[in-house]
C-alpha atoms as a PDB file:
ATOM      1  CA  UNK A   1       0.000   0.000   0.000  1.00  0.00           C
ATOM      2  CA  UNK A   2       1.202   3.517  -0.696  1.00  0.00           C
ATOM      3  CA  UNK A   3       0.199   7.409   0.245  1.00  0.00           C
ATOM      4  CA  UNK A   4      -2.799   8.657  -0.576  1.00  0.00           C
ATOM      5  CA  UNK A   5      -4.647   5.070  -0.617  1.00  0.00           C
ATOM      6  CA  UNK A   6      -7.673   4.613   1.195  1.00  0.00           C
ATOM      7  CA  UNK A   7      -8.342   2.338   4.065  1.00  0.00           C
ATOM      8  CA  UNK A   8     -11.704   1.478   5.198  1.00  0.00           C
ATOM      9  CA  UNK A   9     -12.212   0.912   8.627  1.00  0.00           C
ATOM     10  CA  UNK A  10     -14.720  -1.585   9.613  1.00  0.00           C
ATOM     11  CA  UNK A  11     -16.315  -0.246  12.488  1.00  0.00           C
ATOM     12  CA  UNK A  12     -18.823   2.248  13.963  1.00  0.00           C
ATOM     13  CA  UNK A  13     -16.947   2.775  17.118  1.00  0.00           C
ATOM     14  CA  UNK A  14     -16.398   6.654  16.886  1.00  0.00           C
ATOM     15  CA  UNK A  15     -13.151   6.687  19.214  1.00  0.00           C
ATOM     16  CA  UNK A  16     -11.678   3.377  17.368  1.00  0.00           C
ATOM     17  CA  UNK A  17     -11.893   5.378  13.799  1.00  0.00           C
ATOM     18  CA  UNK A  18     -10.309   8.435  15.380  1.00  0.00           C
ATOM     19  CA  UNK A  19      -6.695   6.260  17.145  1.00  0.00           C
ATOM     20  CA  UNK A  20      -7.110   4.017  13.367  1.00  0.00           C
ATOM     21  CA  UNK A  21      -7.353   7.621  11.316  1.00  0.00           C
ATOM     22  CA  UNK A  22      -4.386   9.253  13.558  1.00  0.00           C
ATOM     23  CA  UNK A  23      -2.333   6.076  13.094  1.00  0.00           C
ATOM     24  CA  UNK A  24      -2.662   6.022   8.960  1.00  0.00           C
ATOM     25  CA  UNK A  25      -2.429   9.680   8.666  1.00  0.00           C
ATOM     26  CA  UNK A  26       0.963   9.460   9.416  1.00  0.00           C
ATOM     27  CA  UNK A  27       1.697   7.386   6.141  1.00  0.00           C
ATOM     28  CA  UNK A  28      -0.626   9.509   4.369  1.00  0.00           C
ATOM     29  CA  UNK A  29      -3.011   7.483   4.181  1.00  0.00           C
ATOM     30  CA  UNK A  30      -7.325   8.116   3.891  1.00  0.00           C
ATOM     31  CA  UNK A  31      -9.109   6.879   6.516  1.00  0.00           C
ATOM     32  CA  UNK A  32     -13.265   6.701   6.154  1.00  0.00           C
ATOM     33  CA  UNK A  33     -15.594   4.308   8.115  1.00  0.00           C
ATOM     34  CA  UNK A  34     -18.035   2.661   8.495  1.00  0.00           C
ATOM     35  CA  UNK A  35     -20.039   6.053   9.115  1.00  0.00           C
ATOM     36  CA  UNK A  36     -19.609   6.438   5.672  1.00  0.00           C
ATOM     37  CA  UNK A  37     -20.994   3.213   3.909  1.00  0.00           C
ATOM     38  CA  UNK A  38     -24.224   3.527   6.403  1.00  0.00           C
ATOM     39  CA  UNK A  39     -26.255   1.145   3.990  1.00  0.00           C
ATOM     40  CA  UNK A  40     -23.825  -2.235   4.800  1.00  0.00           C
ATOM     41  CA  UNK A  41     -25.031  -4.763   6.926  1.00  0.00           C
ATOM     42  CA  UNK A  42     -23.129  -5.233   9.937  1.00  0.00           C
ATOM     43  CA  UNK A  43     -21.140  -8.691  10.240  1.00  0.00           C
ATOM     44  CA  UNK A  44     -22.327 -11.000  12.464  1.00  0.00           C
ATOM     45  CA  UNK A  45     -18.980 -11.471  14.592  1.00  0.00           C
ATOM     46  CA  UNK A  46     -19.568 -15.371  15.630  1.00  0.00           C
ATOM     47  CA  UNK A  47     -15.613 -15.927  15.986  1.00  0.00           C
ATOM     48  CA  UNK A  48     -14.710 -18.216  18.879  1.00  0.00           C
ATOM     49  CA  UNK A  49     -11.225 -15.429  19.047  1.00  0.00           C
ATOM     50  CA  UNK A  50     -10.289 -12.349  18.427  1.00  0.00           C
ATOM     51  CA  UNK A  51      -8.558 -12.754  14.814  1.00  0.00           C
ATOM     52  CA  UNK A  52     -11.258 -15.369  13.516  1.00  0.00           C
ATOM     53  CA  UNK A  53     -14.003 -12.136  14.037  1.00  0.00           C
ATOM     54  CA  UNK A  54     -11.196  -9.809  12.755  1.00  0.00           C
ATOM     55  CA  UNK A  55     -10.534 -11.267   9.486  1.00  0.00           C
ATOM     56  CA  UNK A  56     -14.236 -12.295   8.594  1.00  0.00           C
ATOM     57  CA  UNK A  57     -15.288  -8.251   9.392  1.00  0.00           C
ATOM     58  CA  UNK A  58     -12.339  -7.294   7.033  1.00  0.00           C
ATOM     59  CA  UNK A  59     -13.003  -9.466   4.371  1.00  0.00           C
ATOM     60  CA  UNK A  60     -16.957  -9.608   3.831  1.00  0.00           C
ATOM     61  CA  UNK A  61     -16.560  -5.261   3.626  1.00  0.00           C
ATOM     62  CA  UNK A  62     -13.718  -5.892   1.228  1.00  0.00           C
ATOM     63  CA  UNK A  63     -15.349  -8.055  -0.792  1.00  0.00           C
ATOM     64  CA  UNK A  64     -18.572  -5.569  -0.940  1.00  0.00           C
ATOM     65  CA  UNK A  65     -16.574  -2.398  -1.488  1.00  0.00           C
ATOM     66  CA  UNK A  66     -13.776  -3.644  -3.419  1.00  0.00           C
ATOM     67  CA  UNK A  67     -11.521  -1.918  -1.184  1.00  0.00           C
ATOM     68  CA  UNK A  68      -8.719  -2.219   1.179  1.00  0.00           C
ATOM     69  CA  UNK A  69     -10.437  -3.079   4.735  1.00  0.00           C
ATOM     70  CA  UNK A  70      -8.952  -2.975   8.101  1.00  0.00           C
ATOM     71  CA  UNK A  71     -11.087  -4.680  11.369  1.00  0.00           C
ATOM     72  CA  UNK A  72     -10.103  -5.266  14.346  1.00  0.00           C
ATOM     73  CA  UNK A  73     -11.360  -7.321  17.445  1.00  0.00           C
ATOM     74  CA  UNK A  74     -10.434  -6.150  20.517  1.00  0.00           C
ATOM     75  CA  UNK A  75     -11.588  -6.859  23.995  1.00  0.00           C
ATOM     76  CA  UNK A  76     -10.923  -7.442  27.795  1.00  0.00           C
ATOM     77  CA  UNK A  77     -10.047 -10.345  29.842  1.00  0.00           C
ATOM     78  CA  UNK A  78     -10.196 -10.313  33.126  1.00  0.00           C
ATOM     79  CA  UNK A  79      -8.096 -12.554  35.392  1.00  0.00           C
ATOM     80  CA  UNK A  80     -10.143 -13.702  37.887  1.00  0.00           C
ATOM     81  CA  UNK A  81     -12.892 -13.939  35.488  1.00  0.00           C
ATOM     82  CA  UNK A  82     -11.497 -16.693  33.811  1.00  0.00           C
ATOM     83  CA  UNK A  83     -10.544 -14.521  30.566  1.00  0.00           C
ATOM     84  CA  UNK A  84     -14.197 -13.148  30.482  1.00  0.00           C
ATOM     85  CA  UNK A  85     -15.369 -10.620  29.118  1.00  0.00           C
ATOM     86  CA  UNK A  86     -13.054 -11.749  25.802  1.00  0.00           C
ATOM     87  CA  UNK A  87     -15.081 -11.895  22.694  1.00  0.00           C
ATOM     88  CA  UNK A  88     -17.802 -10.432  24.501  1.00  0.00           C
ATOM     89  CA  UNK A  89     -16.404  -7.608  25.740  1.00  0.00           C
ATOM     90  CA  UNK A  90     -18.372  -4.949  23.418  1.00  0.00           C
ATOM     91  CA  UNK A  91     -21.556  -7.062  24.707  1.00  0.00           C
ATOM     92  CA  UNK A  92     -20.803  -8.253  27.737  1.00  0.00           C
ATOM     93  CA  UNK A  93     -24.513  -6.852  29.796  1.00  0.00           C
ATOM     94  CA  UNK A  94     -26.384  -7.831  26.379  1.00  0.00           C
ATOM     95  CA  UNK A  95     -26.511  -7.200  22.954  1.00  0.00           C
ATOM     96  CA  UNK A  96     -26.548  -2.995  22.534  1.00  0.00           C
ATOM     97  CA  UNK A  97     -24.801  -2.946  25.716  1.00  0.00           C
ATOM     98  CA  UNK A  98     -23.424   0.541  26.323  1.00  0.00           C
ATOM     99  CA  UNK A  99     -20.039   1.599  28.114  1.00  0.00           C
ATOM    100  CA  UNK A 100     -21.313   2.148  30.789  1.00  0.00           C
ATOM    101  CA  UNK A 101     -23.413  -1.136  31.046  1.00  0.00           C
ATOM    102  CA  UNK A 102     -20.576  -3.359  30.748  1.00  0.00           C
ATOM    103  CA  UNK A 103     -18.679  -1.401  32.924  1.00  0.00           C
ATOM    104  CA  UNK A 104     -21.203  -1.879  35.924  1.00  0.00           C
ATOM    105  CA  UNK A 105     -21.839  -5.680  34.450  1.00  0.00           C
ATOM    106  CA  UNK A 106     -17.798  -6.139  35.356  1.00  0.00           C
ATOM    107  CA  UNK A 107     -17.701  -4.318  38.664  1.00  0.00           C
ATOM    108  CA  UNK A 108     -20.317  -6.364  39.602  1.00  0.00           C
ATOM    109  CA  UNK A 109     -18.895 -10.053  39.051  1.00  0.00           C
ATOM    110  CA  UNK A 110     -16.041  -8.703  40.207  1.00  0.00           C
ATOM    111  CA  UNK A 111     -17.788  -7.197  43.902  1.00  0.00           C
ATOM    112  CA  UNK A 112     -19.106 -11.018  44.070  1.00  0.00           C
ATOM    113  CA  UNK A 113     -15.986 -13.036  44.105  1.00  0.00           C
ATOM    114  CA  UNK A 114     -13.958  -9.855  46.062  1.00  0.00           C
ATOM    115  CA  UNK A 115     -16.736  -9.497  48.491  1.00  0.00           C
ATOM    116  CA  UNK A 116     -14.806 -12.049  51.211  1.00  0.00           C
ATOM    117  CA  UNK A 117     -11.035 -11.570  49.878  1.00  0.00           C
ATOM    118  CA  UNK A 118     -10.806  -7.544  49.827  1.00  0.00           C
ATOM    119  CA  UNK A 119      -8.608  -6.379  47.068  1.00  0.00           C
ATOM    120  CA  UNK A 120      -6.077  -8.932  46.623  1.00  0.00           C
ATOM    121  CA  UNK A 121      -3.539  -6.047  44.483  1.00  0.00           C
ATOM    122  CA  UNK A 122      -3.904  -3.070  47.236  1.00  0.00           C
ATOM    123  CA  UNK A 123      -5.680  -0.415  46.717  1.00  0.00           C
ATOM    124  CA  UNK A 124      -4.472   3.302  45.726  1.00  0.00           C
ATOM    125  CA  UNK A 125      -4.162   6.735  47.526  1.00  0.00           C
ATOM    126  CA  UNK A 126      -7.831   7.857  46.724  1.00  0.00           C
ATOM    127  CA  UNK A 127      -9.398   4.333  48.433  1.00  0.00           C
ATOM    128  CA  UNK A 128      -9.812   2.860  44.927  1.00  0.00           C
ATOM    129  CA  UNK A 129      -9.491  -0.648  45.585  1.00  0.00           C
ATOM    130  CA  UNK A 130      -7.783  -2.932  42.649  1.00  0.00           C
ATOM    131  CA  UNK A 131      -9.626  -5.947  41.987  1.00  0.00           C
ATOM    132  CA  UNK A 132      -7.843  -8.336  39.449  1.00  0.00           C
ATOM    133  CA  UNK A 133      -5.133  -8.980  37.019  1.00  0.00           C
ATOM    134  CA  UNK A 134      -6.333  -8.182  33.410  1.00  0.00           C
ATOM    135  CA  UNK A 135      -5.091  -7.473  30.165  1.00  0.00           C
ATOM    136  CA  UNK A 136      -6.488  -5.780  26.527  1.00  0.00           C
ATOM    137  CA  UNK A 137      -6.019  -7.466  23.403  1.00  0.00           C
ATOM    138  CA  UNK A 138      -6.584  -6.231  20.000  1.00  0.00           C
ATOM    139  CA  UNK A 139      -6.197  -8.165  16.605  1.00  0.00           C
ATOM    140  CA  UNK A 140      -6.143  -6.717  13.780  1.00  0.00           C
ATOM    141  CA  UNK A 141      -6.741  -7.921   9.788  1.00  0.00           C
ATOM    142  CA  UNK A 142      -6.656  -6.097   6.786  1.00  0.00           C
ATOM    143  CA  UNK A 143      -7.905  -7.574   3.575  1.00  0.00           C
ATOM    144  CA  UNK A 144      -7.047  -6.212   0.005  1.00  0.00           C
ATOM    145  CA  UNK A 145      -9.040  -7.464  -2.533  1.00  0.00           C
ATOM    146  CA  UNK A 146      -6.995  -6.496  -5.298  1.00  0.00           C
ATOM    147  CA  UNK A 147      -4.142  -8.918  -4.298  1.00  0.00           C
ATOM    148  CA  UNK A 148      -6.799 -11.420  -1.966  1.00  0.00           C
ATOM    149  CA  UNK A 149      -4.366 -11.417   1.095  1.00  0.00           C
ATOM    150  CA  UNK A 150      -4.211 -10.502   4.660  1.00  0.00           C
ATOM    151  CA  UNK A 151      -2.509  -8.914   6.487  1.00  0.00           C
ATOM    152  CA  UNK A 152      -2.306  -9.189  10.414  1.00  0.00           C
ATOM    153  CA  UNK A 153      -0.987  -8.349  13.726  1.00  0.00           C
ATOM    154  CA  UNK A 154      -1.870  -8.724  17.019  1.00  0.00           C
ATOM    155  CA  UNK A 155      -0.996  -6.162  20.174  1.00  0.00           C
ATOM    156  CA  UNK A 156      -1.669  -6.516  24.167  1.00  0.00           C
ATOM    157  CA  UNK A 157      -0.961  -4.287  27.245  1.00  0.00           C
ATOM    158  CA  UNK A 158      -1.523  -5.633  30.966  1.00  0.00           C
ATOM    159  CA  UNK A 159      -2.996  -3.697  33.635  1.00  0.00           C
ATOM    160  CA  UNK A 160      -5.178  -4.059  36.557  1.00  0.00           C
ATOM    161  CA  UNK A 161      -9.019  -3.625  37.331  1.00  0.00           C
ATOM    162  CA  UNK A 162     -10.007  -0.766  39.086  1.00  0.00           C
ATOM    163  CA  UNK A 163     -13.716  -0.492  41.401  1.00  0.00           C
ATOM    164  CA  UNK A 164     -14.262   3.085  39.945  1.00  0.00           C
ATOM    165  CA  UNK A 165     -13.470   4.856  37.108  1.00  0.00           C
ATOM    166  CA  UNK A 166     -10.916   7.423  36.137  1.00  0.00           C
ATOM    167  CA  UNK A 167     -10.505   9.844  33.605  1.00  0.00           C
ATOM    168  CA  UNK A 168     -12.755  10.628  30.749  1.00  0.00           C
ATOM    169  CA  UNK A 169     -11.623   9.946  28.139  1.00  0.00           C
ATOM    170  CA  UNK A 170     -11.506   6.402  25.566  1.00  0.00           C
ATOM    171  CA  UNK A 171     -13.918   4.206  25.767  1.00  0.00           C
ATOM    172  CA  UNK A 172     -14.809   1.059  26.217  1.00  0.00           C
ATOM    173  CA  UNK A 173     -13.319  -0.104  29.928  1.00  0.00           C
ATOM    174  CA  UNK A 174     -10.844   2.353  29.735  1.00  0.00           C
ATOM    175  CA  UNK A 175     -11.891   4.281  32.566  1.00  0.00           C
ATOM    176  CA  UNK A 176     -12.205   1.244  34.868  1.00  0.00           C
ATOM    177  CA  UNK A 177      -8.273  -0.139  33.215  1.00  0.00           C
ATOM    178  CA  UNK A 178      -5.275   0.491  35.587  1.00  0.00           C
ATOM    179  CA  UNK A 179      -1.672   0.566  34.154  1.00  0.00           C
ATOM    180  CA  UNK A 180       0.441   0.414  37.239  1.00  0.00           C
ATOM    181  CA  UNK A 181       3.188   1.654  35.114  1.00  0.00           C
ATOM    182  CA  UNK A 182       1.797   5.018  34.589  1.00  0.00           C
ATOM    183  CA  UNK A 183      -0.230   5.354  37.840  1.00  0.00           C
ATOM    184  CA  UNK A 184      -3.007   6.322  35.684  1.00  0.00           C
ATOM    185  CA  UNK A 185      -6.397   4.731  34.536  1.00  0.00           C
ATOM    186  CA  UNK A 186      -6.189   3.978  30.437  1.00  0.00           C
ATOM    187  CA  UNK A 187      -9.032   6.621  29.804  1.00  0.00           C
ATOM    188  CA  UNK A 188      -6.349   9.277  31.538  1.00  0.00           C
ATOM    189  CA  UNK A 189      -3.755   8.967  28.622  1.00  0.00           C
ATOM    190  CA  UNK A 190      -4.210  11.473  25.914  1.00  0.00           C
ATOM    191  CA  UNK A 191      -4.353   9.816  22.524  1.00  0.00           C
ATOM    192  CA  UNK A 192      -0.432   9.885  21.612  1.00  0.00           C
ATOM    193  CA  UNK A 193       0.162   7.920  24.846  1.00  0.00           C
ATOM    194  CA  UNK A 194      -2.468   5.339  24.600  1.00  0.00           C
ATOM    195  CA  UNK A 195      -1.443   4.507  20.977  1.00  0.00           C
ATOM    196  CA  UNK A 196       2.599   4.647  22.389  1.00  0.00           C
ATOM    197  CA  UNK A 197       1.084   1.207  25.009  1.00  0.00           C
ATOM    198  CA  UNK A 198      -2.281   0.388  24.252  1.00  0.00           C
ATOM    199  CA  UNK A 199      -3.116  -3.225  22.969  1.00  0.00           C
ATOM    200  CA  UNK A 200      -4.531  -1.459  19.711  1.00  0.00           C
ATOM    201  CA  UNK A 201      -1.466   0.807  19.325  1.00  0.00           C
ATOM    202  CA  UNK A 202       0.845  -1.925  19.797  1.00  0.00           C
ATOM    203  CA  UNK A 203      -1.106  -3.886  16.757  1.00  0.00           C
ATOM    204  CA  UNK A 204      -1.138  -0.767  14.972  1.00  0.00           C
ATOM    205  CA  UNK A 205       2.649  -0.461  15.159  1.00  0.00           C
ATOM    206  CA  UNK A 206       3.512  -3.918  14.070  1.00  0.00           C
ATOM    207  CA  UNK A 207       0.825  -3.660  11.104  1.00  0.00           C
ATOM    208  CA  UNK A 208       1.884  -0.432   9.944  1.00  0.00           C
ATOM    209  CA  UNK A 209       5.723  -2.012  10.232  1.00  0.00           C
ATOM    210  CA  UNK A 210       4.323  -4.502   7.682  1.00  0.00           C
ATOM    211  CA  UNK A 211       2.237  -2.572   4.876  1.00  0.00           C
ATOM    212  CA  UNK A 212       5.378  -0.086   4.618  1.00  0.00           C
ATOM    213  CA  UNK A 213       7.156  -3.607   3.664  1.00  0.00           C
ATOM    214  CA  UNK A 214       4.019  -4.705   1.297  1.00  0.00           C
END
């Protein structure tokens, strides 16, 4: 791929198209979304893992536009919740879930199996407690239709669960995602710093690594 081609991204997740669109503006590259092909029926992401729902999403919107298509699947999992929300994570209290549903859906299997333990990772200056391990993950697939081929990469960042939020801004369970490393919450990073150690920067740098070699 080369400046000045356009990538589609496969998604109607307003803060994923605006990290994706910073990302490929570097290489001079034109972003649009799904916001602008409004008429496409949404894929039906029925993956068992993160790059089976990836690559389907990219290639069924290639395949109707006849143009380069990036998707990613992305998602939490959550230590002590076996790896749960995973898959799920975008409808983890039900399907049409928002933020802010999932969010409280989390806190509250979490508040279940803390209730008798307390917060097993301390808790910070403020009183927020820290409830488990966890860790994002983000794969990403981009078809091209032209040439039939994929290309991939997946990215991950660990951090902790919070009981209450911090920050506004991201989305997603940003707010409720600690990164020990930074003493602040995911949703406190401004975007150049999230896409320098999120799970979906670190996929964006090792794809973008790879089209510059394509």
């Amino acid at each position: 791929m080369k400046q000045g081609d356009t990538v589609v991204v496969a998604t109607k997740n307003a803060g994923k198209v605006k990290e994706f669109a910073h990302a490929f503006g570097k290489l001079g590259m034109h972003v649009v979304s799904m916001f602008d092909y409004p008429k496409l029926p949404d894929v039906v992401e029925d993956g068992t893992t993160f790059s089976h729902n990836a690559r389907k999403k990219a290639k069924e919107v290639a395949v109707a536009l006849g143009l380069p298509v990036l998707a990613d699947d992305s998602g939490l999992e959550v230590g002590l919740l076996g790896g749960e929300p995973g898959v799920y994570s975008a409808r983890y209290a039900g399907p049409g879930a928002t933020d802010a549903l999932n969010n409280a859906k989390l806190l509250s299997e979490l508040s279940i199996l803390t209730a008798n333990e307390g917060s097993a990772l301390g808790q910070l200056e403020d009183g927020t407690k820290l409830l488990s391990p966890a860790r994002f993950v983000c794969a990403l697939a981009l078809f091209i239709p032209s040439t039939g081929e994929f290309v991939e990469s997946e990215g991950y960042v660990e951090g902790q669960i919070a009981d209450q939020p911090h920050g506004g801004g991201g989305f997603g369970y940003d707010p409720l995602f600690w990164l020990p490393s930074h003493g602040r919450a995911m949703a406190e990073l401004t975007v150049e710093e999230k896409q320098k150690i999120s799970h979906r920067g670190a996929a964006l740098a090792k794809l973008l690594q790879k089209l510059e070699e394509v």
